[in-house]
N, C-alpha and C. Protein backbone atom coordinates (compact mmCIF):
# COMPACT_ATOMS: atom_id res chain seq x y z
N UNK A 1 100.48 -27.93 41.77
CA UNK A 1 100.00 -27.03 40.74
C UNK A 1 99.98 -25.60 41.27
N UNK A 2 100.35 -24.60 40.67
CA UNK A 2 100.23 -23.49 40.97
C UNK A 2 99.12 -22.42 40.94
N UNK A 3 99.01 -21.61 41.52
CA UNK A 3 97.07 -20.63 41.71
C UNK A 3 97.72 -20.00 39.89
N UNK A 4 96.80 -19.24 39.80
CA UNK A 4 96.04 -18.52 38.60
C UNK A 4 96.88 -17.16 38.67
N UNK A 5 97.59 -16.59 39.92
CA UNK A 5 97.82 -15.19 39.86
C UNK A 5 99.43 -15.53 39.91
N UNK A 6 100.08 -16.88 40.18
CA UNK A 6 101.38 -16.79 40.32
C UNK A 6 101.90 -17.02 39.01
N UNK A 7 101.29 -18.33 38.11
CA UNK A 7 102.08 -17.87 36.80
C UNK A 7 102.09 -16.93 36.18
N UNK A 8 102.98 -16.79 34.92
CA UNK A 8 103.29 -15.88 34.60
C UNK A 8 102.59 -15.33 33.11
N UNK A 9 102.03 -16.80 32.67
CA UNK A 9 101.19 -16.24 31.57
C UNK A 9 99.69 -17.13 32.32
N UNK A 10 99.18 -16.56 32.40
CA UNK A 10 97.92 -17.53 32.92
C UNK A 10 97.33 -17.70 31.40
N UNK A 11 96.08 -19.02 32.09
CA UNK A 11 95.36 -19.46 31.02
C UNK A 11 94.35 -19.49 31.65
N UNK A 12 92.83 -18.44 31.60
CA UNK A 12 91.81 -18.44 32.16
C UNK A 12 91.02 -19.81 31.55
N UNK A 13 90.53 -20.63 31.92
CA UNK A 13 89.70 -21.71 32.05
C UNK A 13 88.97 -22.08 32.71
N UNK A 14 87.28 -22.09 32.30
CA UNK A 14 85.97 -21.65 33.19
C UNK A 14 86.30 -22.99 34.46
N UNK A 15 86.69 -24.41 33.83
CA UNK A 15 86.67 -25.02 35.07
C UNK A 15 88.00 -24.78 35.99
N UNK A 16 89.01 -24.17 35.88
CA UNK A 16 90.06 -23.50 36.70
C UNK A 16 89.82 -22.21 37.51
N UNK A 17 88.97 -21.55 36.54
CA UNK A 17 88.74 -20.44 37.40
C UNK A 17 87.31 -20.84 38.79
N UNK A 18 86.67 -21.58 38.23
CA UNK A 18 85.58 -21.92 39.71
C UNK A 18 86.08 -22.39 40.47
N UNK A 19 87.39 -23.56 40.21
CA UNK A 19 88.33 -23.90 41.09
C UNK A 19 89.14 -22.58 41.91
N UNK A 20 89.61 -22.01 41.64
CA UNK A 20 90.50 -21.48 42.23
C UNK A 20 89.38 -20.34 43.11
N UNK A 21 88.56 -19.90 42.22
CA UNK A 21 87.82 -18.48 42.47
C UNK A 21 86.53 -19.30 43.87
N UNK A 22 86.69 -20.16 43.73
CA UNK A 22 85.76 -21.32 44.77
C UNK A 22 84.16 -20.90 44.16
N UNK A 23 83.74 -20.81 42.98
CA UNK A 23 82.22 -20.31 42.68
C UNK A 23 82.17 -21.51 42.59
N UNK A 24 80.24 -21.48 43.25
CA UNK A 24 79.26 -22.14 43.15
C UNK A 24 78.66 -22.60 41.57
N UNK A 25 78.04 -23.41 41.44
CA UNK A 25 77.18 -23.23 39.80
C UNK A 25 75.69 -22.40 40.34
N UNK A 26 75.55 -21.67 39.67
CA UNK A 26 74.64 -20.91 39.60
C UNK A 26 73.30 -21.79 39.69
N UNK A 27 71.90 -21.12 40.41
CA UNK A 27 70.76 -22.03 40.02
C UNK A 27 70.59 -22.26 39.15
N UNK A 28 69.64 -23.77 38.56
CA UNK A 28 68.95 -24.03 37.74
C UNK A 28 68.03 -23.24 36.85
N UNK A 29 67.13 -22.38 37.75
CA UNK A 29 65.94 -21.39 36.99
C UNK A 29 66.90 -20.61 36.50
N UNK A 30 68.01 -20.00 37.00
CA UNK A 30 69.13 -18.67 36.63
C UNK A 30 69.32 -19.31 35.37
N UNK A 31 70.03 -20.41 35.02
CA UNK A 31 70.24 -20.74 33.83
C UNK A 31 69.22 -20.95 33.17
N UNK A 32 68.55 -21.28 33.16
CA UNK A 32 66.97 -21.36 31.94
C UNK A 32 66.20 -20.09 31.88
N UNK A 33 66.28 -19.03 32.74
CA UNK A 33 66.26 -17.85 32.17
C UNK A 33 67.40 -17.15 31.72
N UNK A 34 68.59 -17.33 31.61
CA UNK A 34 69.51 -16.81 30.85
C UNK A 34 69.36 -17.23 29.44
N UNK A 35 69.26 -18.69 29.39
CA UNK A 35 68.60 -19.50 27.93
C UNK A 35 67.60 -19.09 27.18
N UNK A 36 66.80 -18.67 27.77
CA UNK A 36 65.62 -18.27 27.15
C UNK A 36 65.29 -16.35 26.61
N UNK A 37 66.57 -15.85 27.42
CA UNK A 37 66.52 -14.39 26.93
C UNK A 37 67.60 -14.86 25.58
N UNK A 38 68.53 -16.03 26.01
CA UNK A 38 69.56 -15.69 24.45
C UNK A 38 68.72 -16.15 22.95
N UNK A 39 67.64 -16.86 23.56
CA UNK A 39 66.81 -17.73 22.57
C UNK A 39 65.80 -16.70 21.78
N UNK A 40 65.35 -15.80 22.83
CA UNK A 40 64.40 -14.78 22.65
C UNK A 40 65.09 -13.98 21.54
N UNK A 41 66.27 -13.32 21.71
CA UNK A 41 67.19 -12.66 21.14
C UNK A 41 67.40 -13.29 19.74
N UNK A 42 66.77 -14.39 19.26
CA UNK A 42 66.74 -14.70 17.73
C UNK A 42 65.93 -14.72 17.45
N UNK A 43 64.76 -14.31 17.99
CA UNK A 43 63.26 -14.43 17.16
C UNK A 43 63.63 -13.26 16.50
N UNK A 44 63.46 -12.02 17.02
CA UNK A 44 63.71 -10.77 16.05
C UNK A 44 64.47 -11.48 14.20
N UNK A 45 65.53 -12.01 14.62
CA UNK A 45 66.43 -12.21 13.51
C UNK A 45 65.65 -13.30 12.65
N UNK A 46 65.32 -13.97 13.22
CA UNK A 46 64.44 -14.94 12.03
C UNK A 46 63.16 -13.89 11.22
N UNK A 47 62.89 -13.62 12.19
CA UNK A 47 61.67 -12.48 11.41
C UNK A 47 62.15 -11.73 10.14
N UNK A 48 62.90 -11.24 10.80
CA UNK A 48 63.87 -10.63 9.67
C UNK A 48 64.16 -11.19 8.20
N UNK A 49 65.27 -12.94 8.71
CA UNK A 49 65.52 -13.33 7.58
C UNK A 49 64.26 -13.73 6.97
N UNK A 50 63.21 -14.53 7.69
CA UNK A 50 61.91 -14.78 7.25
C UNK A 50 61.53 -13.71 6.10
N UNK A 51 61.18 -12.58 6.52
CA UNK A 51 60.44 -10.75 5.26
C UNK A 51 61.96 -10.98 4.74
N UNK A 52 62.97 -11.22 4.71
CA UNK A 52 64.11 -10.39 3.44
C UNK A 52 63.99 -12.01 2.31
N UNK A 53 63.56 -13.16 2.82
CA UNK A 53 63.87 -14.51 1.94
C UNK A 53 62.20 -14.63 1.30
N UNK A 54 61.13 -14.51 1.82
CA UNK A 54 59.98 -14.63 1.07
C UNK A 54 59.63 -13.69 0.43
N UNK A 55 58.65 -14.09 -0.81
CA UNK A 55 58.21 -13.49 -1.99
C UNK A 55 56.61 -12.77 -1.74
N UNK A 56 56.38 -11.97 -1.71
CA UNK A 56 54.85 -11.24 -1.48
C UNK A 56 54.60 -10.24 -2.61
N UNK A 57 53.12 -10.30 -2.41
CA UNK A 57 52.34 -9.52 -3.33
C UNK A 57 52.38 -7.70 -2.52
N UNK A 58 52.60 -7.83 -1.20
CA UNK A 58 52.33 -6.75 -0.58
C UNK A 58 53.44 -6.07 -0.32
N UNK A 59 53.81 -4.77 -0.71
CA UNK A 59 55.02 -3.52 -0.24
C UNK A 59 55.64 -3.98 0.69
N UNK A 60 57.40 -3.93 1.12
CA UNK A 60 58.18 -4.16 2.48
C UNK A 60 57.63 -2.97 2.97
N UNK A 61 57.87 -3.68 4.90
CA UNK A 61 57.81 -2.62 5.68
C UNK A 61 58.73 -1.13 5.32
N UNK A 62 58.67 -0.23 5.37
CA UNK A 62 59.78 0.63 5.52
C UNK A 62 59.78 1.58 6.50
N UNK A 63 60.39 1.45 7.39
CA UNK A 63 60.35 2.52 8.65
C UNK A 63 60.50 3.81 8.12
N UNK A 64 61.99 4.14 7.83
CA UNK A 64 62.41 5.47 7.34
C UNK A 64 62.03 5.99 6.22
N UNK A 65 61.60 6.77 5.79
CA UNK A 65 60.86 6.70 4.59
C UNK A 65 62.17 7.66 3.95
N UNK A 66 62.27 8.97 4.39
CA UNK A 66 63.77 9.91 3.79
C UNK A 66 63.21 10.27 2.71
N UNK A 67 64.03 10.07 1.40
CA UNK A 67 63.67 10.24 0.04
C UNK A 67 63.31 8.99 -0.85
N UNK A 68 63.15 7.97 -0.37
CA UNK A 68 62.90 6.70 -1.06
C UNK A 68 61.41 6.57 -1.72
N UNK A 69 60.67 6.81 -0.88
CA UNK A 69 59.69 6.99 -1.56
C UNK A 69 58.79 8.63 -1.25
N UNK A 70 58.74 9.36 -2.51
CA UNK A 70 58.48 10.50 -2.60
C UNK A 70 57.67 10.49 -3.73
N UNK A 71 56.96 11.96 -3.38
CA UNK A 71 55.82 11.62 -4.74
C UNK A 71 56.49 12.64 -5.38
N UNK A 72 56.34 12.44 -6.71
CA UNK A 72 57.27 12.77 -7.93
C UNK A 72 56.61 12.20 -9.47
N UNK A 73 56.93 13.01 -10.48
CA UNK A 73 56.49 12.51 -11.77
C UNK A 73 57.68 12.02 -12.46
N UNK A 74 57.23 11.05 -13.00
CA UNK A 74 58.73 10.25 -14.37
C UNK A 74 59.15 11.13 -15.04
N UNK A 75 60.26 11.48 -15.60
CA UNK A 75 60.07 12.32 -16.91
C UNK A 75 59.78 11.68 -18.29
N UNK A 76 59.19 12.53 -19.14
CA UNK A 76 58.06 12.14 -20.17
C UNK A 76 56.87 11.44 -19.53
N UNK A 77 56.37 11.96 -18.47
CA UNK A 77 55.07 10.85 -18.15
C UNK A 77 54.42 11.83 -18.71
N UNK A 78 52.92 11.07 -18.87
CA UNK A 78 51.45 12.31 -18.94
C UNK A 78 50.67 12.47 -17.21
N UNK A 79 50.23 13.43 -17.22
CA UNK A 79 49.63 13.90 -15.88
C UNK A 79 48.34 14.83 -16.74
N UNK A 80 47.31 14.04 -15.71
CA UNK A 80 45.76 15.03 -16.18
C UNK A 80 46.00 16.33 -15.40
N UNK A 81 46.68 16.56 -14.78
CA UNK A 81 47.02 17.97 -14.06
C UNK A 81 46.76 19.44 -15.29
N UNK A 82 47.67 19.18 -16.02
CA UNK A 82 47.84 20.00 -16.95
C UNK A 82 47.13 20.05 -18.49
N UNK A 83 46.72 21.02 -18.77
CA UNK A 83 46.27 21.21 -20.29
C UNK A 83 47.02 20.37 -21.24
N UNK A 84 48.42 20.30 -21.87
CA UNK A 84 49.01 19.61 -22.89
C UNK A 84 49.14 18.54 -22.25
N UNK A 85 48.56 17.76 -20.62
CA UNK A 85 48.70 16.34 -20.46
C UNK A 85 50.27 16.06 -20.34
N UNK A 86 51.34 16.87 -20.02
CA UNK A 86 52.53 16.44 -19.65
C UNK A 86 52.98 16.60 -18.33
N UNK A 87 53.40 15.83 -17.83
CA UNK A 87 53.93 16.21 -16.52
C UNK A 87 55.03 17.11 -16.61
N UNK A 88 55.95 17.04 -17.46
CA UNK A 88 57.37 17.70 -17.66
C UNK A 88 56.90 19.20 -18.25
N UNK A 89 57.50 19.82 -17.36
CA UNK A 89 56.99 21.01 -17.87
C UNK A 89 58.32 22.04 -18.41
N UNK A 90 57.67 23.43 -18.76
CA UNK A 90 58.56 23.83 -19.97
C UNK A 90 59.35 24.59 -18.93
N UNK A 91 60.97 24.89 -19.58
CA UNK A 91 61.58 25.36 -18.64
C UNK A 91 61.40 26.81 -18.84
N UNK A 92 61.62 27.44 -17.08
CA UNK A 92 61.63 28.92 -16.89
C UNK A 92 62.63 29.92 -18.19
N UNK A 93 62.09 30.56 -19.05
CA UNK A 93 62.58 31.32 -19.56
C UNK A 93 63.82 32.04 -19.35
N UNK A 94 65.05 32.02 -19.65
CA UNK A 94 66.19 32.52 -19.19
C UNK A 94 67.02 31.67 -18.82
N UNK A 95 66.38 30.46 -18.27
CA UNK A 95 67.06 28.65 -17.67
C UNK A 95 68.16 28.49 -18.37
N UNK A 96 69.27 28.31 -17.84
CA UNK A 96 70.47 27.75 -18.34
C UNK A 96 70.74 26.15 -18.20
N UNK A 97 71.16 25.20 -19.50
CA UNK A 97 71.33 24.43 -19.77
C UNK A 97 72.77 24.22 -18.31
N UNK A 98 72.61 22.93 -17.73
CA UNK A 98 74.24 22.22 -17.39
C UNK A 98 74.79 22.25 -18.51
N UNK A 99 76.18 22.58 -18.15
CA UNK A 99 77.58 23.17 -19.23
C UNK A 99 77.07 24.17 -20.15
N UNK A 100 76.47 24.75 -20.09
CA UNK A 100 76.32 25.86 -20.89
C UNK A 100 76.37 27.51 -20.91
N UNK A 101 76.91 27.87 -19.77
CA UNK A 101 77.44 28.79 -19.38
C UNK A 101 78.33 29.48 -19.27
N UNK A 102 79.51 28.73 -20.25
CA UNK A 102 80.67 28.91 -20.43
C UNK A 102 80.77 29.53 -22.02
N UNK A 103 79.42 29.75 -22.45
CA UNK A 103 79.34 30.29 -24.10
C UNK A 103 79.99 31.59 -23.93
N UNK A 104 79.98 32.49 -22.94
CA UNK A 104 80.55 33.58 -22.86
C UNK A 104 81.83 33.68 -22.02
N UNK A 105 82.87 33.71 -23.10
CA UNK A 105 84.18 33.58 -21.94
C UNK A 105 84.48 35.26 -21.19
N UNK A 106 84.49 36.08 -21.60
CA UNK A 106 84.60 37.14 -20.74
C UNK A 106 83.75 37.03 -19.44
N UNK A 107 82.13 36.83 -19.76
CA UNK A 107 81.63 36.72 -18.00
C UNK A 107 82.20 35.39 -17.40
N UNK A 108 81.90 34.37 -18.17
CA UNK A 108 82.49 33.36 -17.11
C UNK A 108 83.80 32.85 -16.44
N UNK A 109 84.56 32.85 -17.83
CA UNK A 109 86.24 32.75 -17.74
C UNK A 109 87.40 34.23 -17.28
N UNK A 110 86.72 35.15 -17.96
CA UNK A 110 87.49 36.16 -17.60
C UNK A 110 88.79 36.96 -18.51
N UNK A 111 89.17 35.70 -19.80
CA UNK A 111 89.90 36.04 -20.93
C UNK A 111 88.73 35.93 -21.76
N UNK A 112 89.70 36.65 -22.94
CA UNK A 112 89.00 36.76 -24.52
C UNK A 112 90.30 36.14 -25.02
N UNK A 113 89.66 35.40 -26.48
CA UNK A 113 90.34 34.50 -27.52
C UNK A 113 90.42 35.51 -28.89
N UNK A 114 91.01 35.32 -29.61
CA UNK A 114 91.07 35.82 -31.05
C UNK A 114 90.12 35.12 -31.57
N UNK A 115 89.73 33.68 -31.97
CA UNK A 115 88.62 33.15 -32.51
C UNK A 115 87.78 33.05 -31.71
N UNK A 116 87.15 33.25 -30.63
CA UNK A 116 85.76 33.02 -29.57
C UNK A 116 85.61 31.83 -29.07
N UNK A 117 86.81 31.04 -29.19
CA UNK A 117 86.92 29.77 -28.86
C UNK A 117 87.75 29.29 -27.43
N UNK A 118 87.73 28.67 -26.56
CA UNK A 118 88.61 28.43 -25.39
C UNK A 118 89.52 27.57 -25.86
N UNK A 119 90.07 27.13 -26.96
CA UNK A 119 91.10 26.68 -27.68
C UNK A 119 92.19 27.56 -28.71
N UNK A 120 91.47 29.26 -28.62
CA UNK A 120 91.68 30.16 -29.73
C UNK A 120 93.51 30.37 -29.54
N UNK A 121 94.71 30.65 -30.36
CA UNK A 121 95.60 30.67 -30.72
C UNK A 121 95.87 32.13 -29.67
N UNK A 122 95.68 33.35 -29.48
CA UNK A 122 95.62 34.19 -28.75
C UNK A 122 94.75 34.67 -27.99
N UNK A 123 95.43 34.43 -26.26
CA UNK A 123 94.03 34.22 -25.26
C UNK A 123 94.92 35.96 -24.23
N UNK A 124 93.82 36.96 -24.05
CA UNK A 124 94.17 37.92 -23.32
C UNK A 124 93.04 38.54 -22.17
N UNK A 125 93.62 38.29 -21.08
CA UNK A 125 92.57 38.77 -20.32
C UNK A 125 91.99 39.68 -20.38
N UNK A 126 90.96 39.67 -20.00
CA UNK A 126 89.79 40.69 -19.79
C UNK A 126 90.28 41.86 -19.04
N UNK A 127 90.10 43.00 -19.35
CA UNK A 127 90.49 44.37 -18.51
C UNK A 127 89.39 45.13 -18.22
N UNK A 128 88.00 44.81 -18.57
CA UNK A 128 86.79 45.53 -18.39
C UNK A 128 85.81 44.51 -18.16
N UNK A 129 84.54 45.28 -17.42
CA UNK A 129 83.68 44.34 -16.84
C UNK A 129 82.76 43.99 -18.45
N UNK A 130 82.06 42.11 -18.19
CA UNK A 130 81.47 41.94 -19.15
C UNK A 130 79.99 42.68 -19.15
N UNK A 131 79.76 42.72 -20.78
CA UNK A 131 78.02 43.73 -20.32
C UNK A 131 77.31 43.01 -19.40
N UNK A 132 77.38 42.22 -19.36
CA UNK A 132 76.20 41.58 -18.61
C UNK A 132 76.23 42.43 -16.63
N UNK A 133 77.39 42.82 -16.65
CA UNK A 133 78.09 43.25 -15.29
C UNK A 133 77.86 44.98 -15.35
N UNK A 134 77.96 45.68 -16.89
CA UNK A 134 77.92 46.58 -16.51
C UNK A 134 77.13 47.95 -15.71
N UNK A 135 75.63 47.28 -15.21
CA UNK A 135 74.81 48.02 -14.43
C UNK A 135 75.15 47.35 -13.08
N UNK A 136 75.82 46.39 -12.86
CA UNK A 136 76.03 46.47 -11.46
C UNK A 136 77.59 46.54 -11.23
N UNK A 137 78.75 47.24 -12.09
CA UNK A 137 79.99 47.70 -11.92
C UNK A 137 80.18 48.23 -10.79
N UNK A 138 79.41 48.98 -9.91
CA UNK A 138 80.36 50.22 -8.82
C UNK A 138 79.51 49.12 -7.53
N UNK A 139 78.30 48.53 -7.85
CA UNK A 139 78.25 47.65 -6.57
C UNK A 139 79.33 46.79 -6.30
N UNK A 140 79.71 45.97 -7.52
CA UNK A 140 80.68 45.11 -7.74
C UNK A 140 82.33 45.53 -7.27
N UNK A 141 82.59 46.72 -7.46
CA UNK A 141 83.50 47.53 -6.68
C UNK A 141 83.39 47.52 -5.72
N UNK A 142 82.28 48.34 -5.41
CA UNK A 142 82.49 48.42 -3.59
C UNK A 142 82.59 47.24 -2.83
N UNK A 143 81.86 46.21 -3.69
CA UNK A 143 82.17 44.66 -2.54
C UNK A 143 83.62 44.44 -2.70
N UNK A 144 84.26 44.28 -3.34
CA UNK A 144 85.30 43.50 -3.53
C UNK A 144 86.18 44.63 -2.64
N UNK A 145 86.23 46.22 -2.51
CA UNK A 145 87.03 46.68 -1.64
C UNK A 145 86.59 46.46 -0.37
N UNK A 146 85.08 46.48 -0.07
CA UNK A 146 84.96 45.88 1.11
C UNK A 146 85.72 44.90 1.65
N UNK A 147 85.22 43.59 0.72
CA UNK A 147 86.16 42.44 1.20
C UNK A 147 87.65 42.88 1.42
N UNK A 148 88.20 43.33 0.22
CA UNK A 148 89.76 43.28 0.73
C UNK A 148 90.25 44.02 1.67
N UNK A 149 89.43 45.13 2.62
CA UNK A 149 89.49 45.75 3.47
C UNK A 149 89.36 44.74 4.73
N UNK A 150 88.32 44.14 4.74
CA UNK A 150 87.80 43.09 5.85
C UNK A 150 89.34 41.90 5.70
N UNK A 151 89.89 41.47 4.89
CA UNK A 151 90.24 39.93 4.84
C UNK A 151 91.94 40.06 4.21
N UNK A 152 92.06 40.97 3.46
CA UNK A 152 93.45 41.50 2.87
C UNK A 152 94.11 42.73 3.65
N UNK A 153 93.61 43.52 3.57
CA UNK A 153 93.84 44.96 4.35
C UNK A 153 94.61 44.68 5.57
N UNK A 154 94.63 44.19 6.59
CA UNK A 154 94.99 44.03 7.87
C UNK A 154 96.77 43.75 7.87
N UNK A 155 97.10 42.90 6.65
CA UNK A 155 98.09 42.44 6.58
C UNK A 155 98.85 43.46 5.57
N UNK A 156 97.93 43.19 4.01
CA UNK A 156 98.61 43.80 2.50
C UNK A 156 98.60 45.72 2.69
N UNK A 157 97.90 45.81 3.84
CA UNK A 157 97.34 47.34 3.99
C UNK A 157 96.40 47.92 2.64
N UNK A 158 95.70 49.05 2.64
CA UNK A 158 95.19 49.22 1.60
C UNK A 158 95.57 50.28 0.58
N UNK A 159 96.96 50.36 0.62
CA UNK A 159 97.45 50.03 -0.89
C UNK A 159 97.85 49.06 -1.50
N UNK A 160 97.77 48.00 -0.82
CA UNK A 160 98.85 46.64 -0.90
C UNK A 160 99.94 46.73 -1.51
N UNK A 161 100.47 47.36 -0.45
CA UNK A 161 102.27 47.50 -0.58
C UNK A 161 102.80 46.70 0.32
N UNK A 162 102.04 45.95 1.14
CA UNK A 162 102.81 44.81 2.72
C UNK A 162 102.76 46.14 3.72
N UNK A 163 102.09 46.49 3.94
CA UNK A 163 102.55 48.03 4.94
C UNK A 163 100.77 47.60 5.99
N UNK A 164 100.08 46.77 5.80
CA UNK A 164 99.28 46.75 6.79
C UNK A 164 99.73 46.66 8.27
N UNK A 165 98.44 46.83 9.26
CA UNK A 165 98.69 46.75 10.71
C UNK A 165 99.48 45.91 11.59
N UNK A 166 98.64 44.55 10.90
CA UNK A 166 99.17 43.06 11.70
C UNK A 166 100.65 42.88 10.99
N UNK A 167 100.78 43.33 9.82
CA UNK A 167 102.52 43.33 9.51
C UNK A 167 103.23 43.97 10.17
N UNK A 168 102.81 45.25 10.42
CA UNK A 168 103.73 46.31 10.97
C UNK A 168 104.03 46.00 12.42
N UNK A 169 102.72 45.16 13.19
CA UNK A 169 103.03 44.98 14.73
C UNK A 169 103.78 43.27 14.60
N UNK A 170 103.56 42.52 13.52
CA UNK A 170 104.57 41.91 14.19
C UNK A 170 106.08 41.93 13.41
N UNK A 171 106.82 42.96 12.51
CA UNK A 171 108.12 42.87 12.07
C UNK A 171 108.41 43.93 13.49
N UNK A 172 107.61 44.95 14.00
CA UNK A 172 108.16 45.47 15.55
C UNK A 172 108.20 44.55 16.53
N UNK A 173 107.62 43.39 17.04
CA UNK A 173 108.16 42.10 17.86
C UNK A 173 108.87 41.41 17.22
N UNK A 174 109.55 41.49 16.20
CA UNK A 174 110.41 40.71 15.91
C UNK A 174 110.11 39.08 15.85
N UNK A 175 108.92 38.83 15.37
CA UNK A 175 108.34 37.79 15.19
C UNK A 175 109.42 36.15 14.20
N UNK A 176 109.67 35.21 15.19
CA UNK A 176 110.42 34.76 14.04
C UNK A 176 110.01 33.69 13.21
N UNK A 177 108.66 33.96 13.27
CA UNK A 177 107.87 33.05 12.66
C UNK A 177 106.59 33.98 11.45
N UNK A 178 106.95 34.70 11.52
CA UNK A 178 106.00 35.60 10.60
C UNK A 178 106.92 35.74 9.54
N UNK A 179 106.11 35.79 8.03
CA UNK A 179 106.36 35.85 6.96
C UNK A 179 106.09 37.04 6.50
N UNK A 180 106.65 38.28 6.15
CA UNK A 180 106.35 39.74 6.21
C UNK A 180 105.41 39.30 4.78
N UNK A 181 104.41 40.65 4.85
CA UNK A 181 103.22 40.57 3.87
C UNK A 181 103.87 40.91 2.75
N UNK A 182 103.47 40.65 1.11
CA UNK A 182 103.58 40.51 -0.28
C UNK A 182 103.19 41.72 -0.59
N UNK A 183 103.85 42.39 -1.01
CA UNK A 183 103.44 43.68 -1.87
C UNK A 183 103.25 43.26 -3.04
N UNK A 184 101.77 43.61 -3.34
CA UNK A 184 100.49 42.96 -3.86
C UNK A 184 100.74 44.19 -5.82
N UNK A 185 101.63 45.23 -5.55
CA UNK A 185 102.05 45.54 -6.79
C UNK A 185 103.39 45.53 -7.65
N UNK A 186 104.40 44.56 -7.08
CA UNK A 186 105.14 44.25 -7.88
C UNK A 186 105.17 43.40 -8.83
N UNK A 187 105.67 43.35 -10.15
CA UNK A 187 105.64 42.70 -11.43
C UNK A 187 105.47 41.19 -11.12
N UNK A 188 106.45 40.53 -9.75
CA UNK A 188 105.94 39.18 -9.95
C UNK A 188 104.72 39.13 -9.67
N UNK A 189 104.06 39.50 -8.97
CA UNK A 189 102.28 39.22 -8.39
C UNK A 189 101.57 39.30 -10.04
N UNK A 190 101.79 40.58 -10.74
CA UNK A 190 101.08 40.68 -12.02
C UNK A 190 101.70 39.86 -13.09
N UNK A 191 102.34 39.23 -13.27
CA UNK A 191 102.35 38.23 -14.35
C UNK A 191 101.96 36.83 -14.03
């Protein structure tokens, strides 16, 4: 018969390998404390299945608490807290409904319709700020040139003609991986 390291596919087998490897059997106590930690190692788990399979009058443990249980009112409950006895209270004045913010298409959308509708037959963009914008117009300016100074500028330059810095230094290295910048006022950009 041949050792364990000369064939070529071995087949580890506990009584081949003590053979060959010449091990002893381990003590007696060694094994009955190995037994008894793997034995130990299922009490936890019975406990477990034990609280997830029986029925009680009393709350599960819960370690993590997170957002599961939080104190909070139902909506439509009553609460003695308050005079009218409601917990739900009235919304902040000015509160915008979810989806309902879209009643004004100039501030939100940015076109106007012929009928006031986002389905209307003739839709033309907006060319002026909506009222709601017009006391903060020249703040609203200056950010947006800010930004395009900070984030556009470098490349589009600030006329955005493609004539910025980082364009200009790399069509002088001859970069052949750079895409020269978009001049930001020809007819295709505006339609």
């Amino acid at each position: 018969m041949t050792s364990y390291q000369e064939e070529r596919f071995p087949i580890p087998t506990p009584g081949r390998l003590v053979r060959e490897l010449r091990l002893k059997r381990p003590p007696w106590w060694m094994v009955l404390i190995l037994v008894m930690v793997v034995v130990a190692t299922w009490i936890p788990l019975g406990m477990i299945y034990h609280a997830r399979q029986t029925k009680s009058r009393q709350p599960r443990v819960h370690f993590v608490l997170d957002m599961d249980k939080q104190a909070k009112f139902a909506p439509q409950a009553a609460h003695p807290w308050f005079l009218d006895g409601r917990a739900m209270r009235v919304p902040v004045e000015g509160t915008i409904a979810r989806g309902r913010l879209l009643h004004d298409q100039h501030f939100a959308l940015g076109y106007l319709t012929s009928d006031g509708t986002t389905s209307g037959a003739v839709t033309e963009f907006a060319t002026s700020f909506p009222r709601q914008l017009e006391d903060e117009q020249a703040s609203l300016v200056a950010r947006g040139r800010d930004r395009y100074a900070i984030y556009c500028g470098v490349c589009h330059g600030s006329s955005g003609t493609g004539d910025g810095p980082v364009n200009q230094r790399a069509l002088e290295l001859k970069e052949t991986n750079w895409v020269p910048a978009t001049n930001l006022l020809t007819q295709m950009i505006h339609d």
